[in-house]
C-alpha atoms as a PDB file:
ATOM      1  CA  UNK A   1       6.844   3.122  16.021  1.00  0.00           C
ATOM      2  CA  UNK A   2       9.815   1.126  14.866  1.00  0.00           C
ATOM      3  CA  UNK A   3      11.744   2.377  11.602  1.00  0.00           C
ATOM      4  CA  UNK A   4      11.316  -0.641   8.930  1.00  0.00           C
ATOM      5  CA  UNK A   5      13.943  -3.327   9.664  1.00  0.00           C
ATOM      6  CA  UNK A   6      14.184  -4.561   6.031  1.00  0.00           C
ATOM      7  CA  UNK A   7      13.832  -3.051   2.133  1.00  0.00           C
ATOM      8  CA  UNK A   8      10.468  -4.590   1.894  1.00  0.00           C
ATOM      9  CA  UNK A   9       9.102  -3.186   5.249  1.00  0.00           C
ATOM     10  CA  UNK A  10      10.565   0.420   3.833  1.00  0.00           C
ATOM     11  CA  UNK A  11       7.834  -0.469   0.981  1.00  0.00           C
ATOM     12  CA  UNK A  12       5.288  -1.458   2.682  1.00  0.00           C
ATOM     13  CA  UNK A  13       5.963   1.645   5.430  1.00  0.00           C
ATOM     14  CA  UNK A  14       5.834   4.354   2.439  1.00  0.00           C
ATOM     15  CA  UNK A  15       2.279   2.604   1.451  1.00  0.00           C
ATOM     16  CA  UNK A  16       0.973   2.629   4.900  1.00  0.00           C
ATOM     17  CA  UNK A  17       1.657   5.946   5.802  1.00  0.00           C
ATOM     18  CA  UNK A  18       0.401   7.592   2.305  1.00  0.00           C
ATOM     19  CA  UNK A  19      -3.108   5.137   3.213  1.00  0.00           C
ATOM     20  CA  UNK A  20      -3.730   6.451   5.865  1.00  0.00           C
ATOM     21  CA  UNK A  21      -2.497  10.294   5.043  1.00  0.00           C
ATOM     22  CA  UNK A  22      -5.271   9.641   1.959  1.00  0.00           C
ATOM     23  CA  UNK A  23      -7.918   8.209   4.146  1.00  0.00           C
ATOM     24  CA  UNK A  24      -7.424  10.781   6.588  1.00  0.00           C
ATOM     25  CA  UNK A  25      -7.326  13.227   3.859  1.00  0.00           C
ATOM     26  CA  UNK A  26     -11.180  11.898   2.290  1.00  0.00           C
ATOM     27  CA  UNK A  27     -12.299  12.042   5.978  1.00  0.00           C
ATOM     28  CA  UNK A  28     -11.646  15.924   7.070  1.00  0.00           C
ATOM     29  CA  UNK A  29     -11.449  16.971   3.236  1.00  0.00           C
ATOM     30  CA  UNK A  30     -13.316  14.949   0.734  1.00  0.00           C
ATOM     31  CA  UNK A  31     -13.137  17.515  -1.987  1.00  0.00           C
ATOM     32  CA  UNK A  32      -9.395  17.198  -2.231  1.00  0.00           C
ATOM     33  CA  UNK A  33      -9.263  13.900  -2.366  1.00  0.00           C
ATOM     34  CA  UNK A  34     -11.962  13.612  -5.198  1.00  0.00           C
ATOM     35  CA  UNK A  35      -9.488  16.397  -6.816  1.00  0.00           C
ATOM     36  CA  UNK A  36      -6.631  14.257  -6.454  1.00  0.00           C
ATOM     37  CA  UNK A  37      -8.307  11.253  -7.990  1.00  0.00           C
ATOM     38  CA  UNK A  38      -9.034  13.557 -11.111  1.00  0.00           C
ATOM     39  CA  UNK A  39     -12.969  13.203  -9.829  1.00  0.00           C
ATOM     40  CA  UNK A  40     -15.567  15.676 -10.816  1.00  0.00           C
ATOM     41  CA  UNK A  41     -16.740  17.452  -8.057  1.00  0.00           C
ATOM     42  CA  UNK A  42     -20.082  19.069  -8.392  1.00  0.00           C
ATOM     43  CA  UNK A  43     -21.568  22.118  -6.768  1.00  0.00           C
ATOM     44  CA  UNK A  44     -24.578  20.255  -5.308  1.00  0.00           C
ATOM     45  CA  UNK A  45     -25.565  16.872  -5.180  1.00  0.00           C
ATOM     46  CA  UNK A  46     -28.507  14.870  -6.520  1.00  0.00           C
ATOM     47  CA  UNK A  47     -30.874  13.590  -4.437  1.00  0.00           C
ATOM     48  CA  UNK A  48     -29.980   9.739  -3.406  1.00  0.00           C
ATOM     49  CA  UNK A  49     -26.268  10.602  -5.153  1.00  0.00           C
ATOM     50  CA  UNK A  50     -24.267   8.502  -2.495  1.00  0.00           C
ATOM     51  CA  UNK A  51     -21.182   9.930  -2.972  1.00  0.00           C
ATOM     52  CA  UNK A  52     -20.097  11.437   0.028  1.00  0.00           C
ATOM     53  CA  UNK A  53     -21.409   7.639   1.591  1.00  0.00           C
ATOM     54  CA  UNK A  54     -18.961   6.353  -0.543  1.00  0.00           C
ATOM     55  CA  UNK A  55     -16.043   8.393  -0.068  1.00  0.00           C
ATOM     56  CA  UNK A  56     -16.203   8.298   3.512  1.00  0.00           C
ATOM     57  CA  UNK A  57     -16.349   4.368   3.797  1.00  0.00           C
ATOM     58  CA  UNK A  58     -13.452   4.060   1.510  1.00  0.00           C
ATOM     59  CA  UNK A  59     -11.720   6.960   3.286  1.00  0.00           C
ATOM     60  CA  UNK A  60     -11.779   4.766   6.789  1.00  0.00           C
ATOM     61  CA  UNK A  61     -10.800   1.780   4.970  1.00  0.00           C
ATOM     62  CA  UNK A  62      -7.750   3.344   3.569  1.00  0.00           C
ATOM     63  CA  UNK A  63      -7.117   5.196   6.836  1.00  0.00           C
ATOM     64  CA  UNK A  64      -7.268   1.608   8.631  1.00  0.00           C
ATOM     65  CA  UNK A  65      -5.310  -0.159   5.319  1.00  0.00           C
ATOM     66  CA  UNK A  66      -2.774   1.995   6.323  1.00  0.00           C
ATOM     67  CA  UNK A  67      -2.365   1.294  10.051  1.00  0.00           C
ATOM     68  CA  UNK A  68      -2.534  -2.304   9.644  1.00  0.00           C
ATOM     69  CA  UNK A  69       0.013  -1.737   6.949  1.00  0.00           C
ATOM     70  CA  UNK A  70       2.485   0.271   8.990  1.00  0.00           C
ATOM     71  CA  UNK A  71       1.463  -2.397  12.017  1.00  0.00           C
ATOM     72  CA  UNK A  72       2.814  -5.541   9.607  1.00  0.00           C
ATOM     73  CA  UNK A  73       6.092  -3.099   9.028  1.00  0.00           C
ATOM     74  CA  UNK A  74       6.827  -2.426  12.931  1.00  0.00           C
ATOM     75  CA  UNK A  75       6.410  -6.416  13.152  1.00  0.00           C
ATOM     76  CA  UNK A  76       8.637  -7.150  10.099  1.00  0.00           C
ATOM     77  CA  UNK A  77       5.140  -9.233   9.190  1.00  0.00           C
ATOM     78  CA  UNK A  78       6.706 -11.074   6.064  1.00  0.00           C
ATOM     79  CA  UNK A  79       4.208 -13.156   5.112  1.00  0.00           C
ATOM     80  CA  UNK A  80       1.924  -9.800   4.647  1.00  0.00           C
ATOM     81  CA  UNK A  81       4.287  -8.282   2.608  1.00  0.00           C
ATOM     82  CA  UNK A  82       4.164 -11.048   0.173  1.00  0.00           C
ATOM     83  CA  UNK A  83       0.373 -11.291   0.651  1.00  0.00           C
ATOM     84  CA  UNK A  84       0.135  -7.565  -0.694  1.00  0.00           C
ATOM     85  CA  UNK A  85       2.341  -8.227  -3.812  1.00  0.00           C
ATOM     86  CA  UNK A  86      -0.769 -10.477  -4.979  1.00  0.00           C
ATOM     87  CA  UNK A  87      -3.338  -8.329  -4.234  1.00  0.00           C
ATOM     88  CA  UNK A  88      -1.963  -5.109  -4.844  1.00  0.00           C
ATOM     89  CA  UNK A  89      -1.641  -6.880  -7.959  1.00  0.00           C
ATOM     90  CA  UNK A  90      -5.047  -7.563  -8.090  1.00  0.00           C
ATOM     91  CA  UNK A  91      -6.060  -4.211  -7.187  1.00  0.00           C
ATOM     92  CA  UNK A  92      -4.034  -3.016 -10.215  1.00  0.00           C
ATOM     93  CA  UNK A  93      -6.316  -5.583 -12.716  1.00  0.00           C
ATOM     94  CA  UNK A  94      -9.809  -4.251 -11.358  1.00  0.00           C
ATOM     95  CA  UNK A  95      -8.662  -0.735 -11.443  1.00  0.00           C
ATOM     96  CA  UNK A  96      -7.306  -0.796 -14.769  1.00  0.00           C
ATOM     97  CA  UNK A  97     -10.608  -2.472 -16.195  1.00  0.00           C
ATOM     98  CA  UNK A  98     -12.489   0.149 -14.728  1.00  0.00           C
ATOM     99  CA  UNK A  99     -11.222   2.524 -16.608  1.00  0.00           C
ATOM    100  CA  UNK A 100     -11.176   0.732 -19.972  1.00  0.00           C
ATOM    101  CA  UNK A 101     -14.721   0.133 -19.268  1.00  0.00           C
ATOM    102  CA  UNK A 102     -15.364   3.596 -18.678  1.00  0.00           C
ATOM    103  CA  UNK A 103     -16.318   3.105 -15.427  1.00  0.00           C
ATOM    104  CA  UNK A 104     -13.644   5.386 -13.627  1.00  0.00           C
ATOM    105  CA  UNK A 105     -12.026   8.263 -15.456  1.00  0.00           C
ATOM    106  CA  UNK A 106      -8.905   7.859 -17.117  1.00  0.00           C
ATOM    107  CA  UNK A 107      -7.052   9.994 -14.636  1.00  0.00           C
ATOM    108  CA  UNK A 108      -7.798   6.733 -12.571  1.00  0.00           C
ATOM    109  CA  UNK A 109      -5.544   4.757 -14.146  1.00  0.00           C
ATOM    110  CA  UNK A 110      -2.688   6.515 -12.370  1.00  0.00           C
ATOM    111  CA  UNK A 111      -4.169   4.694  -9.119  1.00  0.00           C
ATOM    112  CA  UNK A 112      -3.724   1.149 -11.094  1.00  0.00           C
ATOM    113  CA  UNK A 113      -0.095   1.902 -11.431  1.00  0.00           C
ATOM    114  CA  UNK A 114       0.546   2.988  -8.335  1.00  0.00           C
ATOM    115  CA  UNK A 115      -0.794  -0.179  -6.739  1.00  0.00           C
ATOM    116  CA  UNK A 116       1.196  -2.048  -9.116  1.00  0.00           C
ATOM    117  CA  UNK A 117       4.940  -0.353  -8.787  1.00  0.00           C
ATOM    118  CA  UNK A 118       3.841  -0.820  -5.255  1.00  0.00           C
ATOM    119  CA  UNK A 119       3.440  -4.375  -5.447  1.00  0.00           C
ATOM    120  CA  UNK A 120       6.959  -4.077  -8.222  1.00  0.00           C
ATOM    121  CA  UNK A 121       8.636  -2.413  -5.374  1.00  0.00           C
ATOM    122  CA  UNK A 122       7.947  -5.202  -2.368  1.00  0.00           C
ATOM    123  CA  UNK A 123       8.391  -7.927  -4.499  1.00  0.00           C
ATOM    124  CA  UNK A 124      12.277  -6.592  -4.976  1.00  0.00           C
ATOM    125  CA  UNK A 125      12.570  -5.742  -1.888  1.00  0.00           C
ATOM    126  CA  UNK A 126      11.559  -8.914  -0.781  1.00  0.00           C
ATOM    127  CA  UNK A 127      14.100 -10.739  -2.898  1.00  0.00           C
ATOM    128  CA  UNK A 128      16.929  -8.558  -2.036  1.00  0.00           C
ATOM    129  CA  UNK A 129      16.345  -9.189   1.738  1.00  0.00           C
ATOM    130  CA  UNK A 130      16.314 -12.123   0.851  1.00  0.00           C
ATOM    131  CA  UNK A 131      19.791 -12.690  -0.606  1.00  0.00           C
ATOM    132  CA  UNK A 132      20.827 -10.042   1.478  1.00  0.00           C
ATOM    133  CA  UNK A 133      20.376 -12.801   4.474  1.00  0.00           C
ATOM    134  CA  UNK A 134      21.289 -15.615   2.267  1.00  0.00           C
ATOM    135  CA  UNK A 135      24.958 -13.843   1.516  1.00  0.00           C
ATOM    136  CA  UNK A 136      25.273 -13.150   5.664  1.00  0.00           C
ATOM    137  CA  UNK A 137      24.475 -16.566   6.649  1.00  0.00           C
ATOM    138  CA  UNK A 138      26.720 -17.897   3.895  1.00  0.00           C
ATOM    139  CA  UNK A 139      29.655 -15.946   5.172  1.00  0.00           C
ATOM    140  CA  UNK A 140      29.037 -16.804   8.454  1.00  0.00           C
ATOM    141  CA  UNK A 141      28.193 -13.224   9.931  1.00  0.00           C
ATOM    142  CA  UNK A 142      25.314 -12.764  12.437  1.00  0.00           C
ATOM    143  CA  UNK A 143      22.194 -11.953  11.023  1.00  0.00           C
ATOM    144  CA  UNK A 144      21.039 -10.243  14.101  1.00  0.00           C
ATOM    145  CA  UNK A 145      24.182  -7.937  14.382  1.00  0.00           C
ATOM    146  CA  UNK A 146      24.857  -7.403  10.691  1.00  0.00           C
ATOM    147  CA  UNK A 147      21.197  -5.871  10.624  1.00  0.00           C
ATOM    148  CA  UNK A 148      19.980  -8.554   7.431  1.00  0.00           C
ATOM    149  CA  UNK A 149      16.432  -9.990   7.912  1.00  0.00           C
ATOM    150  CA  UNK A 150      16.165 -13.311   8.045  1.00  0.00           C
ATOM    151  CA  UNK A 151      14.965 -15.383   5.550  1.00  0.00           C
ATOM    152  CA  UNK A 152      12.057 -17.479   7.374  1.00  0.00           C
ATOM    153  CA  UNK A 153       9.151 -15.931   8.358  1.00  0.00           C
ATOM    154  CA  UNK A 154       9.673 -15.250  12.140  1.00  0.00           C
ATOM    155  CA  UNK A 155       7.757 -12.431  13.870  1.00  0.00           C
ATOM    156  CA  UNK A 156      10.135 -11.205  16.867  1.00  0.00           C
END
């Protein structure tokens, strides 16, 4: 695995890797995780209580989130990273509402903001890659060998 070539890759790295630490985490440990998420987490179970269903299918979507997250970082994937500002965005809106509408604890709520200085964070470090290029290509410097990203959207 590639270190992240860019600021906004860096962002989208850290998310990736903590996905897929917290997926991995709900898979082996679910208990922790629903401890984490300030979730109650009850001695025994009702019968058809779905819980542990649940956790585990969004435990191995946020254990594959993350690879395909840390896969769009080794790839400098820039049109991802922009993709996630909007949705993590999103995520941020339907979390938050869940927990004014007492769906979710408001613990919860922490998750909302964390999706949305994640999405705060790549959308900076999106624009200061990109002026970062814009000010090498402007003073005629290589891109390649002064280590800026380029500003189109070019997989390599």
């Amino acid at each position: 695995m590639r270190l992240p070539r860019s600021a906004a890759g860096w962002t989208i790295a850290v998310f990736g890797v903590l996905a897929l630490l917290m997926g991995a985490i709900g898979l082996v440990w679910p208990e922790a995780l629903l401890h984490l998420l300030g979730l109650e987490v009850p001695a025994t179970r009702a019968p058809g209580d779905h819980t542990g269903t649940f956790l585990t299918a969004s435990s191995m979507a946020s254990f594959n989130m993350g690879v395909y997250y840390l896969l769009a970082t080794a790839t400098e994937w820039r049109p991802f990273f922009r993709f996630t500002v909007v949705f993590r965005l999103v995520t941020f809106t339907v979390f938050s509402i869940a927990v004014l509408a007492d769906v979710a604890p408001g613990r919860f709520f922490g998750v909302a903001v964390w999706e949305a200085l994640g999405a705060v964070a790549t959308l900076v470090g999106l624009r200061w890659d990109d002026r970062r290029a814009a000010s090498k290509a402007e003073g005629g410097g290589s891109l390649l060998t002064a280590g800026a990203v380029p500003a189109t959207d070019a997989v390599r």
